[in-house]
N, C-alpha and C. Protein backbone atom coordinates (compact mmCIF):
# COMPACT_ATOMS: atom_id res chain seq x y z
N UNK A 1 71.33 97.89 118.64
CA UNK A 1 72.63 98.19 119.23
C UNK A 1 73.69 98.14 118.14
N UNK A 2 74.48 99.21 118.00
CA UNK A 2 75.41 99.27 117.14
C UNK A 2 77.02 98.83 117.76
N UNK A 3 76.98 97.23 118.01
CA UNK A 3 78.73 97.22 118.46
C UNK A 3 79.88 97.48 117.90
N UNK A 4 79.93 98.37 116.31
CA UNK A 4 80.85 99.17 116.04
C UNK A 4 81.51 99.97 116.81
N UNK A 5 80.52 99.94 118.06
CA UNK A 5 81.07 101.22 119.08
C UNK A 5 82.21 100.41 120.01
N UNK A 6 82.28 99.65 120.22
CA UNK A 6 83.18 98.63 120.83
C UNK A 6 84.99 99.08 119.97
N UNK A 7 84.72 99.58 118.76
CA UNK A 7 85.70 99.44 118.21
C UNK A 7 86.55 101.03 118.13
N UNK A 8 85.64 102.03 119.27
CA UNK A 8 86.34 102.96 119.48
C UNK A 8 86.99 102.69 120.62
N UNK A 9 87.30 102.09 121.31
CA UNK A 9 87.87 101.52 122.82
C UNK A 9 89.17 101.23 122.75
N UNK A 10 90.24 101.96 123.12
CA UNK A 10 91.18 101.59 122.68
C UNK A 10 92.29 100.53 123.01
N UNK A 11 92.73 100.05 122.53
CA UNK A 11 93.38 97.98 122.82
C UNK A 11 94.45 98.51 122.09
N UNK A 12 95.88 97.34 122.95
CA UNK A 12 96.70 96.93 122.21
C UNK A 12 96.57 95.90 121.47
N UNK A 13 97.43 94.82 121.38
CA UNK A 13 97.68 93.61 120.43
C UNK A 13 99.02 92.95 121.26
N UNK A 14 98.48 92.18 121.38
CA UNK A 14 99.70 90.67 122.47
C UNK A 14 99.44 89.65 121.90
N UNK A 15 101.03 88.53 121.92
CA UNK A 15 100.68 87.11 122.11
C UNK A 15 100.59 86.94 123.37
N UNK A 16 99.89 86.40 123.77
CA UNK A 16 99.30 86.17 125.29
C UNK A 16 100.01 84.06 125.01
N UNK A 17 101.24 83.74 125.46
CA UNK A 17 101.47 82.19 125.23
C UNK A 17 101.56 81.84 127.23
N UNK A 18 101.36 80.22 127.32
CA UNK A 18 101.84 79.84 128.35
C UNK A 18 102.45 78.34 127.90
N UNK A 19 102.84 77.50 129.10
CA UNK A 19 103.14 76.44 128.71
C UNK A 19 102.63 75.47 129.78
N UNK A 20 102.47 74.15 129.70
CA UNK A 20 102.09 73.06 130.81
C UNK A 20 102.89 71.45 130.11
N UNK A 21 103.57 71.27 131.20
CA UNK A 21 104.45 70.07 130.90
C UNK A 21 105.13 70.45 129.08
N UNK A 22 105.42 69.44 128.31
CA UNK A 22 105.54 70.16 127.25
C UNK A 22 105.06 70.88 125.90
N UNK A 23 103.71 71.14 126.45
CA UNK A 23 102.87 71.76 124.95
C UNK A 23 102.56 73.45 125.65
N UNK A 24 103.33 73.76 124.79
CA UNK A 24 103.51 75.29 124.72
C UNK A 24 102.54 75.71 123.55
N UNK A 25 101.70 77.17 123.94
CA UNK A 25 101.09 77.87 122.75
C UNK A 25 100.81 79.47 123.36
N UNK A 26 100.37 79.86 122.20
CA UNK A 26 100.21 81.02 121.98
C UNK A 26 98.83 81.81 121.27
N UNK A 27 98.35 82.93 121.49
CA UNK A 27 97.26 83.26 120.98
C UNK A 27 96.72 84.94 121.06
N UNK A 28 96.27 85.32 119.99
CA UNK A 28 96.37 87.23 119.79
C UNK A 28 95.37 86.76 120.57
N UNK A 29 95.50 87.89 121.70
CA UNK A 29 94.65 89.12 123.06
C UNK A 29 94.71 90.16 122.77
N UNK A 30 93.83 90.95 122.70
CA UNK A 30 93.39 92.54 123.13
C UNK A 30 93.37 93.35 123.82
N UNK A 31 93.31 92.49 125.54
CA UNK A 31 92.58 92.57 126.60
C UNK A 31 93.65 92.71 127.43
N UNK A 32 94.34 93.50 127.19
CA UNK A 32 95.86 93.53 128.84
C UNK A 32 96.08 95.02 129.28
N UNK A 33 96.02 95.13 130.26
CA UNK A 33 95.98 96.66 131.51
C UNK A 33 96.99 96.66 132.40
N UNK A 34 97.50 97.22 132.93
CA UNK A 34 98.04 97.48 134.61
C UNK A 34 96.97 97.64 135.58
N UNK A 35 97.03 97.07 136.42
CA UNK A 35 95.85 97.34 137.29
C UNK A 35 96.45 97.97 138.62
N UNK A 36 97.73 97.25 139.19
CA UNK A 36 98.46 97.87 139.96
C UNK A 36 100.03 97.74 139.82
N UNK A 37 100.22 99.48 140.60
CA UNK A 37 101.82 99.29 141.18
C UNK A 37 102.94 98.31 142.33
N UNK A 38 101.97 98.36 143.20
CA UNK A 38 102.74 97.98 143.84
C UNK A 38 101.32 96.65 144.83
N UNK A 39 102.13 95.34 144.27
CA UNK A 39 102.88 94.70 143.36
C UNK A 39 102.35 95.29 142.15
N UNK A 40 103.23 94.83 141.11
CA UNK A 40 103.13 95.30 140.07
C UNK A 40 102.23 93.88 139.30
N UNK A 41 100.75 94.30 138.76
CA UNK A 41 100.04 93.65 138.00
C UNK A 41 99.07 93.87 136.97
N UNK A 42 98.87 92.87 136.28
CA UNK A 42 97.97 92.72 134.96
C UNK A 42 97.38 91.89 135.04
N UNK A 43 96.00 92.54 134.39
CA UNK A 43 95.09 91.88 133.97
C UNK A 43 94.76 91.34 132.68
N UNK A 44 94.90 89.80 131.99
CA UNK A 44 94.74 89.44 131.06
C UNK A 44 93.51 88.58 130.72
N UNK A 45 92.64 88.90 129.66
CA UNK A 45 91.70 88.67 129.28
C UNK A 45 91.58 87.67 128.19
N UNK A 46 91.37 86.40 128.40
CA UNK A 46 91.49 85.47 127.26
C UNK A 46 90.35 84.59 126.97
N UNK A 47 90.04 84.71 125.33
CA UNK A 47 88.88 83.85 124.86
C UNK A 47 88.96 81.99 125.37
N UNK A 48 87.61 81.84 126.12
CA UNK A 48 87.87 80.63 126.59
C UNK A 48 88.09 79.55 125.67
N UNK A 49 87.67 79.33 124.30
CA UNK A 49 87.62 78.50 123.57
C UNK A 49 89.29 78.29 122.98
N UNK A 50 89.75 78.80 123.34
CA UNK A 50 91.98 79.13 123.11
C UNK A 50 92.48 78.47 124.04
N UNK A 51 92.97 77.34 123.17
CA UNK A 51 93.86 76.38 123.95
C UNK A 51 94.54 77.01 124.97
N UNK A 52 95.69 78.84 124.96
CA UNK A 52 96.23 79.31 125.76
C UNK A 52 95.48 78.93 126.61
N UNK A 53 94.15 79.81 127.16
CA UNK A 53 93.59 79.87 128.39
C UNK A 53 93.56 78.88 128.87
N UNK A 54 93.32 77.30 128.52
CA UNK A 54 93.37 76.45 129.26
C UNK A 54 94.48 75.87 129.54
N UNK A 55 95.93 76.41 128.72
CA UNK A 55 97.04 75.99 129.28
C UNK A 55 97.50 76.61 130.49
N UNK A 56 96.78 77.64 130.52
CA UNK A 56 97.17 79.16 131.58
C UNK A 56 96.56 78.36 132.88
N UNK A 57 95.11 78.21 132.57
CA UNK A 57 94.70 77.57 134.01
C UNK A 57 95.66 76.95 134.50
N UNK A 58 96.03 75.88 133.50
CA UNK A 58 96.64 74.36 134.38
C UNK A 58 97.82 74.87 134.82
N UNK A 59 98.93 75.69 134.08
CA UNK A 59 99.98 76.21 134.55
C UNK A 59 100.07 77.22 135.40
N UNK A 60 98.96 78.28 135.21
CA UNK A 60 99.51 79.53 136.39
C UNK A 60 100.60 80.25 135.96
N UNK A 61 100.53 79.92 134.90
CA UNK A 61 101.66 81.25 134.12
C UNK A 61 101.41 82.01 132.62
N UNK A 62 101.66 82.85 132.20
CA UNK A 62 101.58 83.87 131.21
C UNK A 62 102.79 84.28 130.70
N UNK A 63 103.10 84.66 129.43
CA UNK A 63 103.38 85.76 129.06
C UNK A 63 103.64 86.05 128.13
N UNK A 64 103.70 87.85 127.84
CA UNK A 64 103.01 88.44 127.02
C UNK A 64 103.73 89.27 125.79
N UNK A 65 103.50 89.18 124.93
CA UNK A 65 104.68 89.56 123.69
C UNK A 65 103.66 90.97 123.37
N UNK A 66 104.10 92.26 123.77
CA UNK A 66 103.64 93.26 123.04
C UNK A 66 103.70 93.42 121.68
N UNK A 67 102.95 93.41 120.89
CA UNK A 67 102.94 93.27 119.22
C UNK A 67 103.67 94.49 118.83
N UNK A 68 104.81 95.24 117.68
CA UNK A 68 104.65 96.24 117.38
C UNK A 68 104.13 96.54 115.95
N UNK A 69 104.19 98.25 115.60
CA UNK A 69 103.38 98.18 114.42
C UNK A 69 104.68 97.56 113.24
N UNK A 70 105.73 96.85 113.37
CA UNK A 70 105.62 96.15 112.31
C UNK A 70 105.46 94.70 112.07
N UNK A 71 103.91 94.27 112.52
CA UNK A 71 104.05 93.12 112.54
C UNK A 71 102.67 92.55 111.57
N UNK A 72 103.51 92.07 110.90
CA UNK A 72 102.80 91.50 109.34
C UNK A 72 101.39 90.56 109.50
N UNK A 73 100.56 90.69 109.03
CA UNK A 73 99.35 89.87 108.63
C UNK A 73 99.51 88.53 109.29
N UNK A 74 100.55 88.04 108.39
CA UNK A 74 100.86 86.54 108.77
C UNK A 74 100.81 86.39 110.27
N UNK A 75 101.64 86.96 110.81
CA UNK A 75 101.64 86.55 112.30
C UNK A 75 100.15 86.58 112.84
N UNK A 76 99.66 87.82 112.54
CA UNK A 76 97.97 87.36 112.86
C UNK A 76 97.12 86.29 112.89
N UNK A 77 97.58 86.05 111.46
CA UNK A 77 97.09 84.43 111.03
C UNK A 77 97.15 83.42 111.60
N UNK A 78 98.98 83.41 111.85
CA UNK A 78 99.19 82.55 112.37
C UNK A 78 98.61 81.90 114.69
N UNK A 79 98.70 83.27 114.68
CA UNK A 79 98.76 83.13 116.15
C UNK A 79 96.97 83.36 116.28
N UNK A 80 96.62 84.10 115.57
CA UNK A 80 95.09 84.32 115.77
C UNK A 80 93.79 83.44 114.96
N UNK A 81 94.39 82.85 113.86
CA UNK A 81 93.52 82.49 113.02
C UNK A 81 93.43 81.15 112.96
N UNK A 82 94.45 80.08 113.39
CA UNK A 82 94.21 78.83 113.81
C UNK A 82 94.32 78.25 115.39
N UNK A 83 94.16 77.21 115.38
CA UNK A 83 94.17 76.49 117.16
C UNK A 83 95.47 75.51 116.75
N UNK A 84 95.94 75.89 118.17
CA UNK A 84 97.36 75.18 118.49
C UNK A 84 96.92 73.78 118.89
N UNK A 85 95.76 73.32 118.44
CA UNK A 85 95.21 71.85 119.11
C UNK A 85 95.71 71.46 117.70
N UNK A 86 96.39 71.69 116.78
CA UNK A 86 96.63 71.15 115.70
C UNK A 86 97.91 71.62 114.79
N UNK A 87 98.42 72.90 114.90
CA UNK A 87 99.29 73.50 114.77
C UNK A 87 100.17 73.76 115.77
N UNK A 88 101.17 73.92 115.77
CA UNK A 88 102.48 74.27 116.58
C UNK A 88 102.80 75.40 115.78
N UNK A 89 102.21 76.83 116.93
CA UNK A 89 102.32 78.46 116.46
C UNK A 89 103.70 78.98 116.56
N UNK A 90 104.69 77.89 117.00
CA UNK A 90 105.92 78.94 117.26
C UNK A 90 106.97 78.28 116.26
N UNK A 91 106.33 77.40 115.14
CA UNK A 91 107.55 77.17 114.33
C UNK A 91 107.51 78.14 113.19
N UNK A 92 109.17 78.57 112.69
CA UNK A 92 109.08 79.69 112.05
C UNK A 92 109.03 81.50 112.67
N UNK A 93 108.95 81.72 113.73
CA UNK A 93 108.64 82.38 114.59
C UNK A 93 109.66 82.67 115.70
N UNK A 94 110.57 83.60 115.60
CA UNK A 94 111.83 83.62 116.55
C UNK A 94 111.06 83.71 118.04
N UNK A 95 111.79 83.19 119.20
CA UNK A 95 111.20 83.35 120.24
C UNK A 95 112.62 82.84 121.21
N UNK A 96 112.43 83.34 122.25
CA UNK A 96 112.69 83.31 123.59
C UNK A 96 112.06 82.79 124.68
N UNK A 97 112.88 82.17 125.61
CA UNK A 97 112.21 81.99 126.88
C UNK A 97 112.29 82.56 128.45
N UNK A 98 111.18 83.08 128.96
CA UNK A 98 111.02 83.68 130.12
C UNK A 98 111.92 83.04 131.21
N UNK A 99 112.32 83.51 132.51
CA UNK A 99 113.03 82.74 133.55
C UNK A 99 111.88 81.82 133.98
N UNK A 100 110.12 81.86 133.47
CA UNK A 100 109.75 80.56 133.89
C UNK A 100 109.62 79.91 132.81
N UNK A 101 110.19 79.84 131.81
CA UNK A 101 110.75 79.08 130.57
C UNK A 101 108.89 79.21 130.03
N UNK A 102 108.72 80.30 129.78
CA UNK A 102 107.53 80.72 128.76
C UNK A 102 108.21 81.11 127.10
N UNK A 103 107.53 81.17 126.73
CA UNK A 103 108.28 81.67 125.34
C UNK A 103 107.37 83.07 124.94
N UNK A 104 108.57 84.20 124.53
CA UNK A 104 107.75 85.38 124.05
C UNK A 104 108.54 85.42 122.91
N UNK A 105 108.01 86.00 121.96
CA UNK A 105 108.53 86.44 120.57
C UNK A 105 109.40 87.58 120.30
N UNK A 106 110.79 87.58 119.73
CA UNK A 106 111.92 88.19 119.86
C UNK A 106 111.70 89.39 118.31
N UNK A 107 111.18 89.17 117.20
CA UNK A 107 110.75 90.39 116.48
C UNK A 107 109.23 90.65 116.60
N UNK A 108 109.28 91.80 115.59
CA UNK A 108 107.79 92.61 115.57
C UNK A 108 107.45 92.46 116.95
N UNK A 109 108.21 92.58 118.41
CA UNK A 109 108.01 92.79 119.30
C UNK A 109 108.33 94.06 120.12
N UNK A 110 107.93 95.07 120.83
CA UNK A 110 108.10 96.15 121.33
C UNK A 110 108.80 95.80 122.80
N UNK A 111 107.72 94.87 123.62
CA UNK A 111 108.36 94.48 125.02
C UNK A 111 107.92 93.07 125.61
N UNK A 112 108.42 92.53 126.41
CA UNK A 112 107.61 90.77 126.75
C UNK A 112 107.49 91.68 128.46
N UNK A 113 106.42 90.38 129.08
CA UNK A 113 106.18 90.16 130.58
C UNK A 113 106.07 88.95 130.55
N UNK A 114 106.55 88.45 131.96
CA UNK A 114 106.72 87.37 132.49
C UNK A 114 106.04 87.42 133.85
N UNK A 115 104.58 86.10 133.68
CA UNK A 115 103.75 86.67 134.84
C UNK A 115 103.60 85.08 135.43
N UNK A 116 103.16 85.77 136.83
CA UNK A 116 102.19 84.45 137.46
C UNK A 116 101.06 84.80 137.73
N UNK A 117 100.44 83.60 137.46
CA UNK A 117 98.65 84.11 137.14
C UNK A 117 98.27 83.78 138.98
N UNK A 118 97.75 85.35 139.67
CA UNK A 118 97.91 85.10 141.01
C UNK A 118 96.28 84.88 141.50
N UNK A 119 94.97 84.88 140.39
CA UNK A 119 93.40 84.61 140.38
C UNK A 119 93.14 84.89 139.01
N UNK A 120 91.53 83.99 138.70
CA UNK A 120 91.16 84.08 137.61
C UNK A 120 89.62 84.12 138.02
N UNK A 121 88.66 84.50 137.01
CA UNK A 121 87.20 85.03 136.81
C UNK A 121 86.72 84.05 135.68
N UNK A 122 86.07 83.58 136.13
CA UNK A 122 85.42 83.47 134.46
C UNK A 122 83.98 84.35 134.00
N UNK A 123 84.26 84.73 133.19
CA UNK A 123 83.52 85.82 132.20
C UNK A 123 82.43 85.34 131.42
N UNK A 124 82.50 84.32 131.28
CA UNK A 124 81.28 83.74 130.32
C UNK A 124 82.12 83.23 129.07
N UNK A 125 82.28 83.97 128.11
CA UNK A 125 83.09 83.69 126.93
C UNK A 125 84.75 84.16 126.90
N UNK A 126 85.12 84.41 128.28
CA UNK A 126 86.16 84.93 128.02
C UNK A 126 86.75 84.39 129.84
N UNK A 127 88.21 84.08 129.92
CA UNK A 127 88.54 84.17 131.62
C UNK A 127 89.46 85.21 131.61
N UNK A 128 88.94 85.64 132.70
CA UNK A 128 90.54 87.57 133.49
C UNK A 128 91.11 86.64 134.40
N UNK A 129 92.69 86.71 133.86
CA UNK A 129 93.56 86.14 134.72
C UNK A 129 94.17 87.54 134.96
N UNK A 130 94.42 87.49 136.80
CA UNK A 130 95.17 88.75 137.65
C UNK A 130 96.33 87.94 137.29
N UNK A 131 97.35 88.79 137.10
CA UNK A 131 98.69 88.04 136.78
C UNK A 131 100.20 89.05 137.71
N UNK A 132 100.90 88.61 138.73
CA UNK A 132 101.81 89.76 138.97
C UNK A 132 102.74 89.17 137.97
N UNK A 133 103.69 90.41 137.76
CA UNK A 133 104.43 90.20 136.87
C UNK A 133 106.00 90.15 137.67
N UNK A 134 106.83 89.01 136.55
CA UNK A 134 107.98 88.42 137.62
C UNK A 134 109.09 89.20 136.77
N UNK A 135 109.07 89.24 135.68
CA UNK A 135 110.34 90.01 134.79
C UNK A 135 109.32 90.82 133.29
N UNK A 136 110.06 91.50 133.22
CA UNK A 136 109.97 92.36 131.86
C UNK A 136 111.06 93.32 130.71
N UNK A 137 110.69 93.24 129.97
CA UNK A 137 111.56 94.19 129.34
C UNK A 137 111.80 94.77 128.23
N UNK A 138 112.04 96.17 127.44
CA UNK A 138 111.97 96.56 126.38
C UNK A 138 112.65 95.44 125.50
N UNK A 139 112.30 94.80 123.89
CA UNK A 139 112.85 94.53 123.38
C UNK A 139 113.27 95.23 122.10
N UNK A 140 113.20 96.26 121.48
CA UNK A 140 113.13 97.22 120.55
C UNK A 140 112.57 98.63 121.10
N UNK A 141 112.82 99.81 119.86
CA UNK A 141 111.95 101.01 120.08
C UNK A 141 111.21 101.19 119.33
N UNK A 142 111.13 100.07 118.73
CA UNK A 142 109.21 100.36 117.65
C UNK A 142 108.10 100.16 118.40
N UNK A 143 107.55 100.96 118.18
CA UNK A 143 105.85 101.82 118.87
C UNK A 143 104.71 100.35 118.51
N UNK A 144 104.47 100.36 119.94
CA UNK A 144 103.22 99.11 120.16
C UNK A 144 102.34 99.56 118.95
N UNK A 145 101.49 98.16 119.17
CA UNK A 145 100.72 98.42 117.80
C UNK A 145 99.31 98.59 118.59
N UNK A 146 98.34 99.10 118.14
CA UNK A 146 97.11 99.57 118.52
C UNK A 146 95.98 98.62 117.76
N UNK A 147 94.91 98.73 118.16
CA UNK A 147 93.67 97.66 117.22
C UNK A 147 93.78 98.42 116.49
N UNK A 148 93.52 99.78 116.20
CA UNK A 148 93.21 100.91 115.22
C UNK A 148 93.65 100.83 113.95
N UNK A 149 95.50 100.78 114.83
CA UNK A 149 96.23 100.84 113.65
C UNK A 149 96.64 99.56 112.65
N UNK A 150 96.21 98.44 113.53
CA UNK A 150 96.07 96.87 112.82
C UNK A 150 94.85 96.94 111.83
N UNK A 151 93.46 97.69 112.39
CA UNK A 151 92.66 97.63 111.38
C UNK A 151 93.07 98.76 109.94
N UNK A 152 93.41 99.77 110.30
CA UNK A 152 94.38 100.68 109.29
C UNK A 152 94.98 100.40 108.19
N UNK A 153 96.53 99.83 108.69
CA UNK A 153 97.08 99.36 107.99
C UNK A 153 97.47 98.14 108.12
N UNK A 154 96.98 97.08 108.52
CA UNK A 154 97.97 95.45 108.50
C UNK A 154 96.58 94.65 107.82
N UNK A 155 95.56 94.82 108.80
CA UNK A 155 94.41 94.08 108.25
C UNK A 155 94.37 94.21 106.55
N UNK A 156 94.25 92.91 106.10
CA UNK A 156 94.02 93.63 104.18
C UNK A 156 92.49 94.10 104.00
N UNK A 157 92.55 95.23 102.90
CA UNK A 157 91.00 95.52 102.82
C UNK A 157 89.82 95.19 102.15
N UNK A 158 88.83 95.43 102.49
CA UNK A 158 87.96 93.65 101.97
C UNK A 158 87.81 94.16 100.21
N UNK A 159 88.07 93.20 99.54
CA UNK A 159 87.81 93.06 98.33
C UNK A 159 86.59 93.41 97.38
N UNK A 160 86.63 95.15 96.84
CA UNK A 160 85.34 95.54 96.54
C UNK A 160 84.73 94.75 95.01
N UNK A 161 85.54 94.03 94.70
CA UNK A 161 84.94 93.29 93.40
C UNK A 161 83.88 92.49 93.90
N UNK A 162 83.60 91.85 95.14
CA UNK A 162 82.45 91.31 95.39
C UNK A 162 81.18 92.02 95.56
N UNK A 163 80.42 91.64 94.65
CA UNK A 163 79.24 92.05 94.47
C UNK A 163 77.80 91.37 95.72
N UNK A 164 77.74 90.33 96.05
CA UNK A 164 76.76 89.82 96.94
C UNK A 164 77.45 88.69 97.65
N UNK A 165 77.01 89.27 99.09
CA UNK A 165 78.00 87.88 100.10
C UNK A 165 77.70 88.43 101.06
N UNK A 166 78.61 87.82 102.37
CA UNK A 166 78.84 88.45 103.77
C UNK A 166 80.50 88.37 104.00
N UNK A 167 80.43 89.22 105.33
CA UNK A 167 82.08 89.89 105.18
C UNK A 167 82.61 89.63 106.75
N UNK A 168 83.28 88.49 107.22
CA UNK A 168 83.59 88.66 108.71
C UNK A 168 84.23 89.56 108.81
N UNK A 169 83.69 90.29 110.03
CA UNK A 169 84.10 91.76 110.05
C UNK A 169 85.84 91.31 111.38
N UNK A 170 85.81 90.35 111.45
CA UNK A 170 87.24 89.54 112.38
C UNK A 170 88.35 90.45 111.47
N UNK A 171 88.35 89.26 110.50
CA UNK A 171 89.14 89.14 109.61
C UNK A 171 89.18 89.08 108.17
N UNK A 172 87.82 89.44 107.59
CA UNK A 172 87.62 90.18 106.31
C UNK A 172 86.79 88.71 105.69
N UNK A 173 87.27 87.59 105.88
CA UNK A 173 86.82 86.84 104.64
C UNK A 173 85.20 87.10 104.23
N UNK A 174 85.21 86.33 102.94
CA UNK A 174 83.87 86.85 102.53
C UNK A 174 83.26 85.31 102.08
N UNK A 175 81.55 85.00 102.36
CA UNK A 175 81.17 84.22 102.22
C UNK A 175 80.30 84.69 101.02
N UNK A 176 80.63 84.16 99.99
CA UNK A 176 79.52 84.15 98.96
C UNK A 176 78.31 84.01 98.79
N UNK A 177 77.54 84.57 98.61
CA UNK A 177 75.58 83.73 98.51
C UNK A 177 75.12 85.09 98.99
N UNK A 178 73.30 85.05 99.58
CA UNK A 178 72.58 85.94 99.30
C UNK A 178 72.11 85.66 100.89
N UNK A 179 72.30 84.38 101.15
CA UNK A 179 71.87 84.42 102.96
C UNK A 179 72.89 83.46 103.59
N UNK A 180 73.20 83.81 104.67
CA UNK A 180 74.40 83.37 105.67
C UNK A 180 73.62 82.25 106.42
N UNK A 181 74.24 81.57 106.71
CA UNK A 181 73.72 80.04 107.01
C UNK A 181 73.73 80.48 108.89
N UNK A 182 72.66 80.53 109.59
CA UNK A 182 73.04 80.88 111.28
C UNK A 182 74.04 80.18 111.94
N UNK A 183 74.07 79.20 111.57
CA UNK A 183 75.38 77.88 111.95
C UNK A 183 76.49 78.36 111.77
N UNK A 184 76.95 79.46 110.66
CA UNK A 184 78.08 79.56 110.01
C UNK A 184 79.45 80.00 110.84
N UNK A 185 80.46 78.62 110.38
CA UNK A 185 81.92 79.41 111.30
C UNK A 185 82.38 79.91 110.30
N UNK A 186 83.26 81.08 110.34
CA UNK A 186 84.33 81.48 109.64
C UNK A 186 85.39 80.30 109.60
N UNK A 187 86.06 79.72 108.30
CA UNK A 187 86.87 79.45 108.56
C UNK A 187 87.97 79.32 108.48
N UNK A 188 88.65 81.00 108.61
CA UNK A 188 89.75 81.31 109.23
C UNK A 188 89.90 81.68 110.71
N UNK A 189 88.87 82.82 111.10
CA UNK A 189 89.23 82.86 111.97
C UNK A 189 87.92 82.16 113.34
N UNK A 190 87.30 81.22 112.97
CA UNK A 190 86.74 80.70 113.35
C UNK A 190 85.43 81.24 114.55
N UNK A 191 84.92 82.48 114.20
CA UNK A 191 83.94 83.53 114.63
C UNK A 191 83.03 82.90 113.46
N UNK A 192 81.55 83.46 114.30
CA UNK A 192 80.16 82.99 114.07
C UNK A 192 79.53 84.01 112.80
N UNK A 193 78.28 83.60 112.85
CA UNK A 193 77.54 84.58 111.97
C UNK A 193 77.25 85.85 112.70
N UNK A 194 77.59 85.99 113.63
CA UNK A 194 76.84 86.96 114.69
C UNK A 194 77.92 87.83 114.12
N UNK A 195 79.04 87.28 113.99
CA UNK A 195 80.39 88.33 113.33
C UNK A 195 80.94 89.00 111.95
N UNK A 196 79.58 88.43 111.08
CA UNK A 196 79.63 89.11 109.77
C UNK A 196 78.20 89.96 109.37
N UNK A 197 79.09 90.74 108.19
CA UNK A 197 78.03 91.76 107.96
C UNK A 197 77.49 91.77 106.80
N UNK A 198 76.68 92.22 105.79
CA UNK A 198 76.01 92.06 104.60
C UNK A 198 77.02 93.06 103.49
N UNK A 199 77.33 92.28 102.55
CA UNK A 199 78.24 93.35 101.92
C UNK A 199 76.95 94.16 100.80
N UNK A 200 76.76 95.67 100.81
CA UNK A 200 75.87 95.87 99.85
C UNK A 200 76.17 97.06 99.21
């Protein structure tokens, strides 16, 4: 099976943050749709192992910072590449708060939603929270950003001076050596061996 093919499917890019009592976080999603008009709702898709999702459970709230295309590496990093079980993702990071006092991010943003999570699924490695949405709104006219165009141009490109290694195909890093350890986390963006490829 070739899951390269996964990567013709086309996705935006969100901070997907919630909050519960006072620990607020945030975390890059892929996974957000309209599902319906009337009420008006979304479906958000979040990796279970992300502090968000389990702040989302406990709270019952969402929301969602549309990424646009000018939004730098770093923020990736920051919101995608570590856990808020140890970092606090919104320092440094302009932001706003929703009328249910969520926080969405005020640049490299296109538009926020402000949701209540109205059911959830669990998926196995991932939970779909149905979410109606309570407020929204353009924040700029720069053009959402696409996976495509994150892998394009924002992602950096993997470094052809390496001669023998493996390459998380996440987020590029490269593990040196001749065999990948099965255990192995990335650790940036904290994906398995199942997620890198043989550089040759």
């Amino acid at each position: 099976m070739n899951t390269i093919a996964f990567n013709q499917i086309s996705y935006g890019l969100f901070v997907a943050a919630s909050k519960y009592d006072k620990k607020m976080n945030g975390c890059i999603v892929n996974t957000v749709m309209q599902v319906t008009s009337n009420p008006l709702q979304l479906a958000v898709c979040i990796n279970k192992d992300n502090l968000t999702c389990e702040i989302a459970q406990k709270s019952k709230m969402l929301s969602l910072s549309v990424l646009s295309e000018t939004a730098p590496f770093a923020l990736f990093q920051n919101f995608g590449f570590q856990s808020g079980r140890t970092a606090d993702k919104f320092v440094g990071y302009p932001f706003k708060m929703t009328g249910q006092e969520l926080p969405y991010l005020t640049e490299h943003t296109a538009a926020f939603f402000d949701c209540k999570v109205k059911d959830m699924t669990d998926l196995g490695s991932h939970m779909l929270f149905i979410c109606t949405v309570n407020d929204c709104d353009i924040l700029s006219n720069e053009k959402a950003m696409t996976y495509s165009y994150y892998h394009e141009f924002v992602k950096p490109k993997p470094d052809a001076s390496v001669k023998k290694g493996w390459r998380c195909k996440i987020c590029g890093y490269v593990y040196e050596g001749e065999e990948l350890p099965a255990d192995f986390i990335c650790p940036l963006c904290k994906h398995g061996a199942e997620d890198f490829e043989k550089i040759v």
